[in-house]
N, C-alpha and C. Protein backbone atom coordinates (compact mmCIF):
# COMPACT_ATOMS: atom_id res chain seq x y z
N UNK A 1 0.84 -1.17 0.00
CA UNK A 1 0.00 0.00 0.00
C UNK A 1 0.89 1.24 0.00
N UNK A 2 0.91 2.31 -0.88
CA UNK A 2 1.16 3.37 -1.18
C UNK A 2 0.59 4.16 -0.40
N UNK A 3 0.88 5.08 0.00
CA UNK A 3 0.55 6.57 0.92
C UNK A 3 0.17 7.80 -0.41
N UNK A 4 -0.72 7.99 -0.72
CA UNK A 4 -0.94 9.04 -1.57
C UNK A 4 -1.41 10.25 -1.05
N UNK A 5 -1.57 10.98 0.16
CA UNK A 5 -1.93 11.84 0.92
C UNK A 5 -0.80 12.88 0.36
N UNK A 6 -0.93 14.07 0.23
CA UNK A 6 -0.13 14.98 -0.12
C UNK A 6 0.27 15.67 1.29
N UNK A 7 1.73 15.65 1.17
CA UNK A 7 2.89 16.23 2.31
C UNK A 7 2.25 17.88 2.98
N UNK A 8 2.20 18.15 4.10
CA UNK A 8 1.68 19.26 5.25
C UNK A 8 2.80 19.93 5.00
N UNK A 9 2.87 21.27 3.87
CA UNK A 9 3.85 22.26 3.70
C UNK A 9 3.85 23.83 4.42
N UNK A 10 2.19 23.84 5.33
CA UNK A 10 1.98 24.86 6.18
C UNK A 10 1.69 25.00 7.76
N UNK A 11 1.31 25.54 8.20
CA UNK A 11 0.75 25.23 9.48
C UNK A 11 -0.77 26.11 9.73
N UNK A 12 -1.57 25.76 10.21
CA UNK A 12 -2.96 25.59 10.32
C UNK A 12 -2.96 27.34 10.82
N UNK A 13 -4.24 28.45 10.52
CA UNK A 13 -4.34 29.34 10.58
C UNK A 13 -4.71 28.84 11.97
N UNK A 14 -5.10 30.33 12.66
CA UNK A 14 -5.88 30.58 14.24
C UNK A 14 -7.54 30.59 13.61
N UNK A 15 -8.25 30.02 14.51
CA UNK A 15 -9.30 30.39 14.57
C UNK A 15 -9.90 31.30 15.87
N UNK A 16 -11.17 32.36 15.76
CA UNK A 16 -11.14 33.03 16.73
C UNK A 16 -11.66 32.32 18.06
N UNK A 17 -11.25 30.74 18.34
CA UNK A 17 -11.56 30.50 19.52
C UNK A 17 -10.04 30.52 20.12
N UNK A 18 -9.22 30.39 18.69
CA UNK A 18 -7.81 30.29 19.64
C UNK A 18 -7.41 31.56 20.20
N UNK A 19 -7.85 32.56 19.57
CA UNK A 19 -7.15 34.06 19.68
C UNK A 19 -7.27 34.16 21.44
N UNK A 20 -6.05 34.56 21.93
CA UNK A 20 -6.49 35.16 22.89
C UNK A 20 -6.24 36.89 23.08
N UNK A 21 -7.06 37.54 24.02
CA UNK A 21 -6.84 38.54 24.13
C UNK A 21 -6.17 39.02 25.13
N UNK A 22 -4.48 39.40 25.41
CA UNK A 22 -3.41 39.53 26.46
C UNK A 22 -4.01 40.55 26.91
N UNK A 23 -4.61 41.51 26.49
CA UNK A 23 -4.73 43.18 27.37
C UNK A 23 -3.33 43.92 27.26
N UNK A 24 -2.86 44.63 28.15
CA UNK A 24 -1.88 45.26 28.11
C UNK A 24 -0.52 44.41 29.36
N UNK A 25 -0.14 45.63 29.72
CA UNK A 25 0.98 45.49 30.70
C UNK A 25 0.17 45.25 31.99
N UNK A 26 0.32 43.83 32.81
CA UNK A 26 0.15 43.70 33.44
C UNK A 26 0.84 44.06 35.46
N UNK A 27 1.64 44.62 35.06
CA UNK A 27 2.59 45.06 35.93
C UNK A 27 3.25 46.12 35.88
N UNK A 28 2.49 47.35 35.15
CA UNK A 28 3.00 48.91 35.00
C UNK A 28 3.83 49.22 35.57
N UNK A 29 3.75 49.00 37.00
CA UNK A 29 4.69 50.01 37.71
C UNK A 29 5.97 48.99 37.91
N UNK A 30 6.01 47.59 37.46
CA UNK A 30 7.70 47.05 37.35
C UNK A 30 7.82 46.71 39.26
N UNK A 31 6.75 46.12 39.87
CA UNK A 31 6.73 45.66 40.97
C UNK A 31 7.33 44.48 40.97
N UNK A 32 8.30 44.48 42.38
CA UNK A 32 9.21 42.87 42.09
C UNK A 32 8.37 41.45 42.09
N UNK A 33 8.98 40.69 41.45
CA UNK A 33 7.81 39.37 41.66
C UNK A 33 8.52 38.59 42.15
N UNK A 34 8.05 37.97 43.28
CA UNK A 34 8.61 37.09 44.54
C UNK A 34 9.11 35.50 43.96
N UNK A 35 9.49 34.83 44.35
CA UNK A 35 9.87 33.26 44.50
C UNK A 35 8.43 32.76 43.94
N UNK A 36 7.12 32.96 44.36
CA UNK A 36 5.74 32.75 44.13
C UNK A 36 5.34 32.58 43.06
N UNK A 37 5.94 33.90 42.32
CA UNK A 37 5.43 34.35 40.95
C UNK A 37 4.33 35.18 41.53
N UNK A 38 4.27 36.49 42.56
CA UNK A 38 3.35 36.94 42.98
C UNK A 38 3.71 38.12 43.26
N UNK A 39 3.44 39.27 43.47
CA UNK A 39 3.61 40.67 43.67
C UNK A 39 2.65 41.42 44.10
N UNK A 40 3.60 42.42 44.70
CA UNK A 40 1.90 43.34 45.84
C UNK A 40 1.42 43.96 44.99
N UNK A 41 0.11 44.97 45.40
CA UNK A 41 -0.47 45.60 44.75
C UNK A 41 0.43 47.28 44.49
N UNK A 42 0.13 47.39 43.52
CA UNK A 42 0.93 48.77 42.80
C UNK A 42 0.95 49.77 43.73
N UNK A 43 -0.82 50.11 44.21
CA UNK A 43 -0.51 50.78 45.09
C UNK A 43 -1.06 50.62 46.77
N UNK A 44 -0.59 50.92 47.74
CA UNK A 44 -1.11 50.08 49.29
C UNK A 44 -2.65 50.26 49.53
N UNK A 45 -3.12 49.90 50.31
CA UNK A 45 -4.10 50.00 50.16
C UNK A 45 -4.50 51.43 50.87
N UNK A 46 -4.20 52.18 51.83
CA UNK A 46 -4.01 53.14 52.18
C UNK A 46 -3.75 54.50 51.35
N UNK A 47 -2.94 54.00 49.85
CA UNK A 47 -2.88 55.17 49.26
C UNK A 47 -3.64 56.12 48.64
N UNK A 48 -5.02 55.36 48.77
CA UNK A 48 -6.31 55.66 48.36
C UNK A 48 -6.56 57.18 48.36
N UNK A 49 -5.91 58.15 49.21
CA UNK A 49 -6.11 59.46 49.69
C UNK A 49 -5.50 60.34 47.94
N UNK A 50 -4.25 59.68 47.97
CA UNK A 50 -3.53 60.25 46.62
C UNK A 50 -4.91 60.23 45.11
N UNK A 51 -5.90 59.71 45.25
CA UNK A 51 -6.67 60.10 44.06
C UNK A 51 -8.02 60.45 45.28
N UNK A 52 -7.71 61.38 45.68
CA UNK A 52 -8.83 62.30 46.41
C UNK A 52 -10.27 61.93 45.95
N UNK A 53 -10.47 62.35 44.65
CA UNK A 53 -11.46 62.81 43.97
C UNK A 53 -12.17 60.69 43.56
N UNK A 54 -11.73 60.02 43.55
CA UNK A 54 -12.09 58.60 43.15
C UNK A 54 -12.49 58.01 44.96
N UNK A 55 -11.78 58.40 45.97
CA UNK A 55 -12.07 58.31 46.80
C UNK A 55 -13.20 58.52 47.34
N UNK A 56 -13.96 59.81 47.22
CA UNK A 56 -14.64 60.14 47.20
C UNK A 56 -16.06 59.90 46.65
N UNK A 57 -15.73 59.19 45.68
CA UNK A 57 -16.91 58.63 44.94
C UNK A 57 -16.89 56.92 45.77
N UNK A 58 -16.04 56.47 46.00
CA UNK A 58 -16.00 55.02 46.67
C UNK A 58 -16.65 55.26 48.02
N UNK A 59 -16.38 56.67 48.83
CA UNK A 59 -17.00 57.07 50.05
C UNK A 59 -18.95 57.24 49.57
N UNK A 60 -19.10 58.06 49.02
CA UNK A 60 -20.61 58.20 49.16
C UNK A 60 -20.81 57.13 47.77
N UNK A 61 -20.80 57.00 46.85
CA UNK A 61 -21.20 55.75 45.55
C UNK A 61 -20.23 54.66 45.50
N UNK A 62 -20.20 53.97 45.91
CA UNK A 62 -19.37 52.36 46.12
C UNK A 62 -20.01 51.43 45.28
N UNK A 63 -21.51 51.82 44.97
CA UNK A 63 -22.09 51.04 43.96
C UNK A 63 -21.32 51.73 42.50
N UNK A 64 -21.61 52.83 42.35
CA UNK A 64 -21.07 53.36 40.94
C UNK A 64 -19.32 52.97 40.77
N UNK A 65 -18.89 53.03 42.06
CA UNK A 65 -17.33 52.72 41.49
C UNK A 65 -16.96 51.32 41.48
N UNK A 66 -18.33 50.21 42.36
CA UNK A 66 -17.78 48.79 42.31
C UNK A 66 -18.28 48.48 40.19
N UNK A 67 -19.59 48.84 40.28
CA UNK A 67 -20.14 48.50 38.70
C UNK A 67 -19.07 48.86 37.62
N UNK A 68 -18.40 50.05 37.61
CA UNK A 68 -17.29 50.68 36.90
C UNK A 68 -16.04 49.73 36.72
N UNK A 69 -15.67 49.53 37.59
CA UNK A 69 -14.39 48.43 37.63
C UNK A 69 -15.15 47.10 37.49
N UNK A 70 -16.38 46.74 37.70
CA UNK A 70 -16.65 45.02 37.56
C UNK A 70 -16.62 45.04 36.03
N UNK A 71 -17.49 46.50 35.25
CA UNK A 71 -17.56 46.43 33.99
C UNK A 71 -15.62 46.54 32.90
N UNK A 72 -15.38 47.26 34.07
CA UNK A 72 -13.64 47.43 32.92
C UNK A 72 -13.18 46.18 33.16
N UNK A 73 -12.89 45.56 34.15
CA UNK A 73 -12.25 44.55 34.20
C UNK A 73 -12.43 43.42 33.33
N UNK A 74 -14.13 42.99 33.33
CA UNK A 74 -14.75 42.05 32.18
C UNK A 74 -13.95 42.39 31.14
N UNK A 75 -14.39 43.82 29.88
CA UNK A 75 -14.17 43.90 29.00
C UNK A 75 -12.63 43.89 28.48
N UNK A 76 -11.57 43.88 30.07
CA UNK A 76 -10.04 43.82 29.93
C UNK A 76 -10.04 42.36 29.22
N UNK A 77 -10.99 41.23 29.96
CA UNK A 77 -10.62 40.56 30.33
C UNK A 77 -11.51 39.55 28.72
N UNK A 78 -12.41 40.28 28.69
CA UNK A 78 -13.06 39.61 27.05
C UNK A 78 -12.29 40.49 25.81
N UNK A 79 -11.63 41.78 25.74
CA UNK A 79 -11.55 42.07 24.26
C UNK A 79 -10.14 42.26 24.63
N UNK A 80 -9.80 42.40 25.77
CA UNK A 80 -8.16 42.66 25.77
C UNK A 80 -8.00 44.52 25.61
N UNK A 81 -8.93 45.33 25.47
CA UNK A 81 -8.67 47.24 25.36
C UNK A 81 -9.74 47.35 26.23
N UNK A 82 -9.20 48.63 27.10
CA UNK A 82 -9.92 49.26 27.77
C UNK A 82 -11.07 49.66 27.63
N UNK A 83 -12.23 49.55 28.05
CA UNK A 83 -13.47 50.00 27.85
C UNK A 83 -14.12 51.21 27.43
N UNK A 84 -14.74 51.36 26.39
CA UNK A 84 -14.59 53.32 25.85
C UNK A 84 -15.23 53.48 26.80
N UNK A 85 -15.17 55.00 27.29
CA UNK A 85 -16.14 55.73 28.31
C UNK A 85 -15.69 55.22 30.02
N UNK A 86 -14.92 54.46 30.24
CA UNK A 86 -14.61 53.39 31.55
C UNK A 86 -16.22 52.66 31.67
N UNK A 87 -17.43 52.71 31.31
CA UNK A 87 -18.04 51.70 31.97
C UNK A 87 -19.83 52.97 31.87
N UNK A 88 -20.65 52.54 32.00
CA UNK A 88 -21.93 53.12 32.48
C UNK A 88 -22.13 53.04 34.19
N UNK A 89 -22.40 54.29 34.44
CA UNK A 89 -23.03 54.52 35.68
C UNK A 89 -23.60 53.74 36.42
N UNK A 90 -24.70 53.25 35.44
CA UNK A 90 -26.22 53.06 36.15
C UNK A 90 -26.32 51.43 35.25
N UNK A 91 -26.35 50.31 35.56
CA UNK A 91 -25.88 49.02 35.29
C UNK A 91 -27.20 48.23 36.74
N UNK A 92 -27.45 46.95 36.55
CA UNK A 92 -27.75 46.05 37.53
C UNK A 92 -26.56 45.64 38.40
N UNK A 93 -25.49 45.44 38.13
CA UNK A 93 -24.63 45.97 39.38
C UNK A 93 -24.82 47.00 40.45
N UNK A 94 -25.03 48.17 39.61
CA UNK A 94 -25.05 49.54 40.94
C UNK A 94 -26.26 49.61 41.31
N UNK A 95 -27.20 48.90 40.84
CA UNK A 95 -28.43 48.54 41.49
C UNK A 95 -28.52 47.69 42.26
N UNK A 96 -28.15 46.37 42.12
CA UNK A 96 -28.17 45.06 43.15
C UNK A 96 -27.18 45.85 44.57
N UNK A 97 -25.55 46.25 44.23
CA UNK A 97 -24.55 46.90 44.94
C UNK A 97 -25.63 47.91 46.14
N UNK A 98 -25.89 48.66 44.85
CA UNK A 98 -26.75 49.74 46.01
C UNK A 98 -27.76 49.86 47.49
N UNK A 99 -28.54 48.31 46.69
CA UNK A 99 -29.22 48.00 47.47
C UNK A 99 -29.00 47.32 49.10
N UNK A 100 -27.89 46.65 48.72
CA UNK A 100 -27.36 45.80 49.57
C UNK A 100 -26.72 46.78 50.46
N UNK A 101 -25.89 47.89 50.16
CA UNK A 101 -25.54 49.07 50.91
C UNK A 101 -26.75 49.95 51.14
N UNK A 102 -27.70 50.26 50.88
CA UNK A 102 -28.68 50.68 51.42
C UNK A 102 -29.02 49.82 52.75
N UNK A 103 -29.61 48.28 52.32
CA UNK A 103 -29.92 47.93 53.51
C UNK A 103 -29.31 47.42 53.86
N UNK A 104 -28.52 47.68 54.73
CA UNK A 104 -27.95 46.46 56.17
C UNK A 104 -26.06 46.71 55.81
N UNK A 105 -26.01 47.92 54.31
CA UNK A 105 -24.48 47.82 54.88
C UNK A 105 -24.12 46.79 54.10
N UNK A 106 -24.29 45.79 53.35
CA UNK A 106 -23.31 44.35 52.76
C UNK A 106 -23.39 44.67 51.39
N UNK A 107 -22.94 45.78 50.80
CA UNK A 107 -22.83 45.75 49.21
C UNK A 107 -21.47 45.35 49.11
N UNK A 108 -20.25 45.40 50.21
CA UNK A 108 -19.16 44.72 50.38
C UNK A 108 -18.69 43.79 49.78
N UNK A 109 -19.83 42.85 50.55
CA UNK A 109 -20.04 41.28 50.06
C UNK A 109 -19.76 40.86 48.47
N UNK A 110 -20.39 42.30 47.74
CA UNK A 110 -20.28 41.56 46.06
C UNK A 110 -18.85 41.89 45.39
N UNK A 111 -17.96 42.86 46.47
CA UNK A 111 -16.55 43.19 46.55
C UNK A 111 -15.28 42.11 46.79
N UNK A 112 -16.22 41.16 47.13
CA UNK A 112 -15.04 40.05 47.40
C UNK A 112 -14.62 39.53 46.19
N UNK A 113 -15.23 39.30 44.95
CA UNK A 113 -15.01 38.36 43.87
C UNK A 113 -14.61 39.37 43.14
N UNK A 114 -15.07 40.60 43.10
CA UNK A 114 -14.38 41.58 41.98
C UNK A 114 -12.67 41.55 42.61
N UNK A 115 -12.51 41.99 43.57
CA UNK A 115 -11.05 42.30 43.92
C UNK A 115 -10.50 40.83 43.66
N UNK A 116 -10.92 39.88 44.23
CA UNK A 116 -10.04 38.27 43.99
C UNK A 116 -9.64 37.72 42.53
N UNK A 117 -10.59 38.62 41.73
CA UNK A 117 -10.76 38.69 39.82
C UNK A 117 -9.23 39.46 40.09
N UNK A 118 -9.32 40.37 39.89
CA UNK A 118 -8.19 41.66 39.89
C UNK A 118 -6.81 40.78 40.75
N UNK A 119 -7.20 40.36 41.76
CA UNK A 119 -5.38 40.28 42.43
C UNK A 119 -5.32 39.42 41.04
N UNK A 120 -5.94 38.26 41.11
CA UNK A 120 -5.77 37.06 40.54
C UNK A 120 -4.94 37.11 38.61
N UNK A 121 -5.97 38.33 37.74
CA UNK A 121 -5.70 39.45 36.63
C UNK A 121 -4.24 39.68 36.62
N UNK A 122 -3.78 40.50 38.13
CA UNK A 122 -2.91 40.91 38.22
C UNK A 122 -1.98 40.37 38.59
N UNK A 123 -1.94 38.47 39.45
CA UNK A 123 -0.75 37.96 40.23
C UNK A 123 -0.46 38.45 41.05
N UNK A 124 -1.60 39.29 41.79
CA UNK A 124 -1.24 40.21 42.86
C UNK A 124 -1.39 38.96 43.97
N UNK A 125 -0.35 39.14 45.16
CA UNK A 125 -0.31 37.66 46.01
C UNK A 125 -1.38 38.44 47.54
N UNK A 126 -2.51 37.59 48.23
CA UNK A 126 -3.06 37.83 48.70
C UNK A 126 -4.46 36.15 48.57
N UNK A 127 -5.07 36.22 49.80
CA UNK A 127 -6.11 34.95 49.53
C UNK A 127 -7.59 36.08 49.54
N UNK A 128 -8.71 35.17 49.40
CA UNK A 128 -10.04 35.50 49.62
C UNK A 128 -10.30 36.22 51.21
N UNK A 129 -9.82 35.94 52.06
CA UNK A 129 -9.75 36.05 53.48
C UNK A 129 -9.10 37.45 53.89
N UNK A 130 -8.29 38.33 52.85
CA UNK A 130 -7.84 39.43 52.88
C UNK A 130 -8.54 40.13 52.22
N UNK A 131 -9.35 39.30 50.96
CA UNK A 131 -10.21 40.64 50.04
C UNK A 131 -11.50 40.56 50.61
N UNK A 132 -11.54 39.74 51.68
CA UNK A 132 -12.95 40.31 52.50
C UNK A 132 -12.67 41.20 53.41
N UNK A 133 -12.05 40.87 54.02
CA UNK A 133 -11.04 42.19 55.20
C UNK A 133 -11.13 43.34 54.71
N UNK A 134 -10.49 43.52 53.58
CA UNK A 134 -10.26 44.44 52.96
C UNK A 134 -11.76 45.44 52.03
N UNK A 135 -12.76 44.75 51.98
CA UNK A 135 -13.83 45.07 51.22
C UNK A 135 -14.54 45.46 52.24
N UNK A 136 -14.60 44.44 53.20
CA UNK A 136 -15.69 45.10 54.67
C UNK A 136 -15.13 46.37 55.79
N UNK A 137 -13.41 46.04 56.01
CA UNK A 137 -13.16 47.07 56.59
C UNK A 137 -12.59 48.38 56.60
N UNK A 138 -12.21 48.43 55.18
CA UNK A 138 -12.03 49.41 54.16
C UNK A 138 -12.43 49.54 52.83
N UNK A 139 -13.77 49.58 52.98
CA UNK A 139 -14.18 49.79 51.60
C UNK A 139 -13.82 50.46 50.43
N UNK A 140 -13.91 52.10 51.03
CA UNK A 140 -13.67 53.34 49.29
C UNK A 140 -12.03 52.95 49.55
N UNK A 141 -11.45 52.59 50.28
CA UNK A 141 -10.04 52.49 49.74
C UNK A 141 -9.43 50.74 48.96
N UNK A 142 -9.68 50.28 49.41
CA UNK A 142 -10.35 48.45 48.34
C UNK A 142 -10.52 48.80 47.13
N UNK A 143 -11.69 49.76 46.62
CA UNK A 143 -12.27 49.71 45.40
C UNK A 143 -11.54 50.62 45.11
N UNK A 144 -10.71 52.03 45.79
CA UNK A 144 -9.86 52.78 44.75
C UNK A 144 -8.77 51.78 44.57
N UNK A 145 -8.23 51.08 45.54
CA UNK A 145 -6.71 50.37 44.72
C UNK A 145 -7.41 49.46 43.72
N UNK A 146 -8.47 48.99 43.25
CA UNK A 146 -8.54 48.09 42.44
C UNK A 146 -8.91 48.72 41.02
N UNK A 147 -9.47 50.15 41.15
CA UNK A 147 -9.58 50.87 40.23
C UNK A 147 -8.09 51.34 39.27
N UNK A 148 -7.58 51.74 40.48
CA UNK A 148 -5.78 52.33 39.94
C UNK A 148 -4.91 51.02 39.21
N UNK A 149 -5.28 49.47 39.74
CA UNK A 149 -4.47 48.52 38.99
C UNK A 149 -4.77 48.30 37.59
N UNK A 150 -6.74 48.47 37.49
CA UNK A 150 -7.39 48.35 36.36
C UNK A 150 -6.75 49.48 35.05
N UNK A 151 -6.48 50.77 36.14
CA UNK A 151 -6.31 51.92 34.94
C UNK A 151 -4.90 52.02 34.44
N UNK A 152 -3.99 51.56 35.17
CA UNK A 152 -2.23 50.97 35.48
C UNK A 152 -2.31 50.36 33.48
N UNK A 153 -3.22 49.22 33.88
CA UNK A 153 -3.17 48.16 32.54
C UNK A 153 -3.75 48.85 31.50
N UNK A 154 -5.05 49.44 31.48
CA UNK A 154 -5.65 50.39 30.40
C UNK A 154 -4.33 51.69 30.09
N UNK A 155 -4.01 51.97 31.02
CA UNK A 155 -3.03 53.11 30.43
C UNK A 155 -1.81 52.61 29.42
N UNK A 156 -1.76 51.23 29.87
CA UNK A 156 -0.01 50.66 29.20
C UNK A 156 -0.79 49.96 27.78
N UNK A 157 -1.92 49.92 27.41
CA UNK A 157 -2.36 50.12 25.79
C UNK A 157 -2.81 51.44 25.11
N UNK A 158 -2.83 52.44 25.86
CA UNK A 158 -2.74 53.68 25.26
C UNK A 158 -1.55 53.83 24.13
């Protein structure tokens, strides 16, 4: 028996399930990466004061700034470019968010999986057990550092 199949002189295009979408620079600011393969966050969590004005919106709207970053992060994370406009206001996020901070105080709660998305995005080293800490007992400063890592990566595809 003869082999009559004609000889493989190329290699197979991508299809768009293979494509992936990298995003940008995941590590803007050139933070060291440990033995782990893990690195802190860009900026402490405390530094929150240095963007005054984002602070401020995490202090009285925590729904508008958690929906904002749940929405950039997705679209980092499905098209690989920053989101035009950063995101809509007014979303079922900042509605469900709102509510939950309206009553009883736990819009927090939906803060745990956005930030654990983001360290995780980022290889930022930290467990679930810190981004609740961190969501319940410092809220507007939680959601500004997770905002500044999001905008870190959107800025390094500008």
């Amino acid at each position: 028996m003869s082999d009559t199949r004609e000889p493989v002189t190329s290699q197979p295009q991508a299809t768009d399930q293979m494509n992936v979408n990298a995003g940008g620079n995941k590590n803007a600011l050139n933070r060291e990466i440990g033995m782990d393969g893990m690195r802190e966050w860009s900026y402490g969590l405390l530094d929150c004061f240095d963007e005054c004005g984002l602070w401020c919106w995490a202090v009285w709207c925590p729904c508008v700034v958690y929906s904002k970053n749940k929405q950039r992060l997705e679209h980092l994370r499905n098209q690989g470019t920053p989101l035009p406009g950063g995101g809509e206001s007014l979303t079922d996020n900042t509605y469900i968010h709102g509510i939950l901070t309206i009553w009883g105080r736990h819009g927090w709660i939906l803060q745990i999986n956005n930030r654990s998305e983001t360290r995780m995005r980022y290889g930022i080293r930290g467990d679930v057990i810190g981004d609740c800490l961190a969501s319940w007992l410092c809220n507007p400063c939680a959601l500004t550092q997770e905002r500044r890592e999001i905008e870190l990566e959107e800025e390094s595809l500008s």
